[in-house]
Protein backbone atom coordinates (compact mmCIF):
# COMPACT_ATOMS: atom_id res chain seq x y z
CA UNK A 1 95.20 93.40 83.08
CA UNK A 2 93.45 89.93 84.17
CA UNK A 3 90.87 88.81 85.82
CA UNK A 4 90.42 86.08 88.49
CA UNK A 5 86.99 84.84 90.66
CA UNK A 6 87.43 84.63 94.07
CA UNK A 7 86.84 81.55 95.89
CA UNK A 8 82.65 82.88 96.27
CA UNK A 9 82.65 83.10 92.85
CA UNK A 10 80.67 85.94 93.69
CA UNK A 11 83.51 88.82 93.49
CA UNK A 12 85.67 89.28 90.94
CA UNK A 13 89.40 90.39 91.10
CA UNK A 14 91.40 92.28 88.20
CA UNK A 15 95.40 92.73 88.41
CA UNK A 16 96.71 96.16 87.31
CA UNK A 17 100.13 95.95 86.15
CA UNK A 18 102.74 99.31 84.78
CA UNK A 19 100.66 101.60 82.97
CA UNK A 20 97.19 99.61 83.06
CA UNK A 21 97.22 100.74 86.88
CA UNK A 22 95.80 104.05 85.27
CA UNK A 23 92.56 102.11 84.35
CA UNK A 24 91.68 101.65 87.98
CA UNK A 25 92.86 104.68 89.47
CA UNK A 26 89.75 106.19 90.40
CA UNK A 27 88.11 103.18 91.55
CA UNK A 28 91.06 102.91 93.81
CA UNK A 29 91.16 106.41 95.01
CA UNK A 30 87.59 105.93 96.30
CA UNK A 31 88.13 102.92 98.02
CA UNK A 32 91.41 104.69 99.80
CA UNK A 33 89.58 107.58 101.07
CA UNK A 34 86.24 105.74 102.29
CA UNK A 35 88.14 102.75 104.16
CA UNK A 36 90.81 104.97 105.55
CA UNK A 37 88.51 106.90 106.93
CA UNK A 38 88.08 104.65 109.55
CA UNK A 39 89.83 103.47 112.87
CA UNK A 40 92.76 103.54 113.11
CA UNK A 41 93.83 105.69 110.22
CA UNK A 42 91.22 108.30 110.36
CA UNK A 43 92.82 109.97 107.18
CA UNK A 44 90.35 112.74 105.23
CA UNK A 45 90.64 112.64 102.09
CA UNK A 46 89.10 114.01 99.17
CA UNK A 47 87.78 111.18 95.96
CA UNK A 48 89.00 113.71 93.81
CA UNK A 49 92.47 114.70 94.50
CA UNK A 50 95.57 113.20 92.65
CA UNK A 51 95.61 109.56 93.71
CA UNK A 52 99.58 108.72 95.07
CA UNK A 53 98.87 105.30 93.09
CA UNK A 54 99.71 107.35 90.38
CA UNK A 55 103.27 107.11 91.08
CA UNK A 56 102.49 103.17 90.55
CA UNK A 57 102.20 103.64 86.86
CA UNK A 58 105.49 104.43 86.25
CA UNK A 59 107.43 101.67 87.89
CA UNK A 60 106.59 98.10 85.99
CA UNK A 61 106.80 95.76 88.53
CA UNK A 62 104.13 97.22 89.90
CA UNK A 63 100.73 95.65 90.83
CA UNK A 64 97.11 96.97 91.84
CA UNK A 65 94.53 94.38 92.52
CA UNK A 66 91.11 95.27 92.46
CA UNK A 67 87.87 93.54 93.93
CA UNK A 68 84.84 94.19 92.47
CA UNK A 69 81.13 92.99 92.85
CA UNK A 70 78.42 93.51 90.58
CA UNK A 71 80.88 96.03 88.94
CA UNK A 72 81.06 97.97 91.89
CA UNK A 73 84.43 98.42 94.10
CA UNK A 74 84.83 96.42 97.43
CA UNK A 75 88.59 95.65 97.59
CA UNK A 76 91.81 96.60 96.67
CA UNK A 77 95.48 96.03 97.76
CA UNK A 78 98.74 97.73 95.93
CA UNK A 79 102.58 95.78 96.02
CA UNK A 80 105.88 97.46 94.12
CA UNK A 81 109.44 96.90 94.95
CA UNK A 82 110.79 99.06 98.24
CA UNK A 83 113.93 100.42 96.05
CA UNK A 84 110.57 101.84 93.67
CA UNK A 85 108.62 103.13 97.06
CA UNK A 86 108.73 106.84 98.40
CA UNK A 87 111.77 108.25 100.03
CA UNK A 88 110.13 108.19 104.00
CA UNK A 89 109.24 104.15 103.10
CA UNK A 90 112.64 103.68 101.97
CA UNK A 91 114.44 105.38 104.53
CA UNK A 92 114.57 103.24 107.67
CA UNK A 93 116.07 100.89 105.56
CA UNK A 94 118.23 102.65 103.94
CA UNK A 95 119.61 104.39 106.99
CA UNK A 96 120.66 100.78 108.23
CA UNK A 97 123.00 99.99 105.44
CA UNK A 98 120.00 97.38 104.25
CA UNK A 99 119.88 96.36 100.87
CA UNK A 100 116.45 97.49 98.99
CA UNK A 101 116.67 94.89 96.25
CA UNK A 102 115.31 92.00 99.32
CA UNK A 103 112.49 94.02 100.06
CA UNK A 104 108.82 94.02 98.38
CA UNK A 105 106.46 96.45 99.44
CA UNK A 106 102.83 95.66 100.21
CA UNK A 107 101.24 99.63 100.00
CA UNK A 108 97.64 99.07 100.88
CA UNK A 109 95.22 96.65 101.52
CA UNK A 110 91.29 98.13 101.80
CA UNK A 111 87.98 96.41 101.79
CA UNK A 112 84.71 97.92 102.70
CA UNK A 113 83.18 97.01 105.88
CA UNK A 114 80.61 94.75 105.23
CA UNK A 115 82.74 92.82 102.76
CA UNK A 116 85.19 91.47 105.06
CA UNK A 117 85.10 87.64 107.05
CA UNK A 118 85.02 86.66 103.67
CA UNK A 119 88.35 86.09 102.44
CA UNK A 120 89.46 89.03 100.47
CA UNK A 121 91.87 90.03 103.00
CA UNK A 122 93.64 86.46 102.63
CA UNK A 123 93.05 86.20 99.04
CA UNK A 124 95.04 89.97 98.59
CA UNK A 125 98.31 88.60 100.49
CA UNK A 126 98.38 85.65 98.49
CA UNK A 127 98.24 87.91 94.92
CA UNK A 128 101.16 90.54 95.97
CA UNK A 129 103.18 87.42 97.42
CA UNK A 130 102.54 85.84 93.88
CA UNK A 131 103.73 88.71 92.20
CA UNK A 132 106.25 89.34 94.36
CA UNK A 133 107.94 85.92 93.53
CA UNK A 134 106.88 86.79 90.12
CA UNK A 135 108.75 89.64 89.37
CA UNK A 136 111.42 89.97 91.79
CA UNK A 137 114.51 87.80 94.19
CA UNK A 138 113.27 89.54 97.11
CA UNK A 139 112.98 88.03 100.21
CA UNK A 140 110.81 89.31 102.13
CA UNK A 141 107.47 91.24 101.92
CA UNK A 142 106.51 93.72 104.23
CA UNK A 143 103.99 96.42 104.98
CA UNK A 144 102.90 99.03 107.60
CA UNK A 145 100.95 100.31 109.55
CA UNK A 146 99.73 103.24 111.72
CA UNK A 147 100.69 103.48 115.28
CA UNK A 148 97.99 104.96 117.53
CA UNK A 149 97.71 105.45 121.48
CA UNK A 150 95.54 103.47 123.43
CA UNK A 151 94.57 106.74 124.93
CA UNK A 152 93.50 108.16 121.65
CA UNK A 153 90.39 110.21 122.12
CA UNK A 154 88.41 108.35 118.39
CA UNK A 155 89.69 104.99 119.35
CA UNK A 156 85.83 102.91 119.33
CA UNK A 157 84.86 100.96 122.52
CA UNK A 158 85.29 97.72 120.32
CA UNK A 159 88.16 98.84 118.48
CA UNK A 160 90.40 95.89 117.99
CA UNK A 161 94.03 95.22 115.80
CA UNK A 162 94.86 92.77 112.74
CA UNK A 163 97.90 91.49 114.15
CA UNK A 164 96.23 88.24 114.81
CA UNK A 165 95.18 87.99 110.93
CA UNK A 166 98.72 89.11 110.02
CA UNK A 167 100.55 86.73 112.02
CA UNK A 168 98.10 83.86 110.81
CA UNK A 169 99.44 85.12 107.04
CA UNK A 170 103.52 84.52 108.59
CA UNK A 171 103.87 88.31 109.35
CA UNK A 172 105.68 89.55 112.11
CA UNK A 173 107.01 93.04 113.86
CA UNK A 174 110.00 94.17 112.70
CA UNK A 175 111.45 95.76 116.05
CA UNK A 176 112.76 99.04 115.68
CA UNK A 177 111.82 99.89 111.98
CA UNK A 178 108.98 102.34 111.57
CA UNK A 179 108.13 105.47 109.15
CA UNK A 180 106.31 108.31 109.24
CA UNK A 181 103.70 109.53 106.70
CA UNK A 182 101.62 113.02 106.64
CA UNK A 183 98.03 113.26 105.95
CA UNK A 184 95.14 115.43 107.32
CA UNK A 185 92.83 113.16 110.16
CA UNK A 186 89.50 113.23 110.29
CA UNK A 187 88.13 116.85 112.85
CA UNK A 188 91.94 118.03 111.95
CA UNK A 189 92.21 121.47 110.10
CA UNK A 190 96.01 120.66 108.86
CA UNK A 191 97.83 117.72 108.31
CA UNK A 192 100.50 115.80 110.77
CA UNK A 193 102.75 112.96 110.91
CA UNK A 194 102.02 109.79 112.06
CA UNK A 195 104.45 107.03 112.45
CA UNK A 196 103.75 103.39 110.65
CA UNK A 197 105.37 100.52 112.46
CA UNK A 198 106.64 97.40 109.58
CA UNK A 199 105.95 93.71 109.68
CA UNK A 200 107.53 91.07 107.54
CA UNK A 201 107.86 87.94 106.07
CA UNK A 202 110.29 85.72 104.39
CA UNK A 203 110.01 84.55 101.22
CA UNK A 204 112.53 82.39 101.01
CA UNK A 205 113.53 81.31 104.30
CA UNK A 206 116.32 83.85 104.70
CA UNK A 207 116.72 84.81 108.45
CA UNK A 208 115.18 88.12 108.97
CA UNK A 209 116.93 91.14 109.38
CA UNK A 210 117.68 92.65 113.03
CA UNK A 211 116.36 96.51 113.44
């Protein structure tokens, strides 16, 4: 594990590497199921069932970064190979002949409401790019997220998307490649699938693949 101040000074940020993910699971799990609450994921979930970073501890390359102020949660953002990710992450890619190995997988990125506007959100791309570098020849990173309707019946009057922020970090759409995850949304009685559309960067200046 280390520790790092960011630039505030104020809010401090610990890495979480192979098995020393275990150390922050809980304080992960409840960040997961407050912020995802929100728009646009609207997932319900419980604090105390199994976290999924769990599956994290196992693979060595790895990495959980935590935010924390005055020892209390605010922040957190999860990176691991794609060849180490789930089988419905890794299968758009693998059902276009891609090769896994290029790929590093940004899993989440959560900070509480009234923490954000004040760099955390930068500061957590700039960590798993690190580490992807780090530990890895991918390259590109990449991440996704949740497709919803502009129809949708909880979407807020204000409600408004990061692709601005993303593209300002070099992120782009990658046309055509999306997955689909399962979880329970909030006034739901069962879960249902959602689909989770990717953006990506390169690394290294390799052209980026066509969906």
């Amino acid at each position: 594990m280390q520790r790092a101040m960011s630039p505030d000074n104020a809010i401090q940020i610990q890495t979480f590497t192979g098995h020393a993910i275990a150390e922050a699971q809980a304080a992960f799990q409840l960040l997961h199921v407050n912020v995802f609450e929100d728009w646009p994921y609207l997932y319900r979930g419980d604090p105390t069932e199994r976290p999924y970073i769990a599956g994290y501890i196992n693979h060595p390359r790895a990495a959980l970064f935590l935010a924390s102020h005055a020892g209390q949660p605010v922040g957190a953002a999860t990176c691991l190979p794609l060849e180490d990710e789930s089988a419905n992450v890794r299968a758009p890619f693998e059902a276009r002949g891609w090769d896994l190995r290029r790929f590093f997988y940004f899993g989440e990125g959560v900070v509480r409401s009234e923490w954000r506007g004040k760099g955390l959100g930068v500061r957590f791309f700039e960590l798993r790019e690190s580490h992807a570098r780090a530990t890895s020849s991918a390259d590109y990173t990449l991440f996704c997220s949740v497709r919803r309707p502009a129809d949708h019946p909880l979407r807020p009057s204000n409600a408004h998307t990061n692709d601005a922020f993303w593209r300002n970090r070099g992120y782009v759409p990658l046309p055509g490649v999306a997955c689909t995850m399962t979880w329970k949304d909030v006034g739901d009685a069962a879960e249902s699938k959602h689909t989770l559309d990717f953006w990506i960067k390169s690394l290294t200046g390799a052209p980026l693949p066509c969906g």
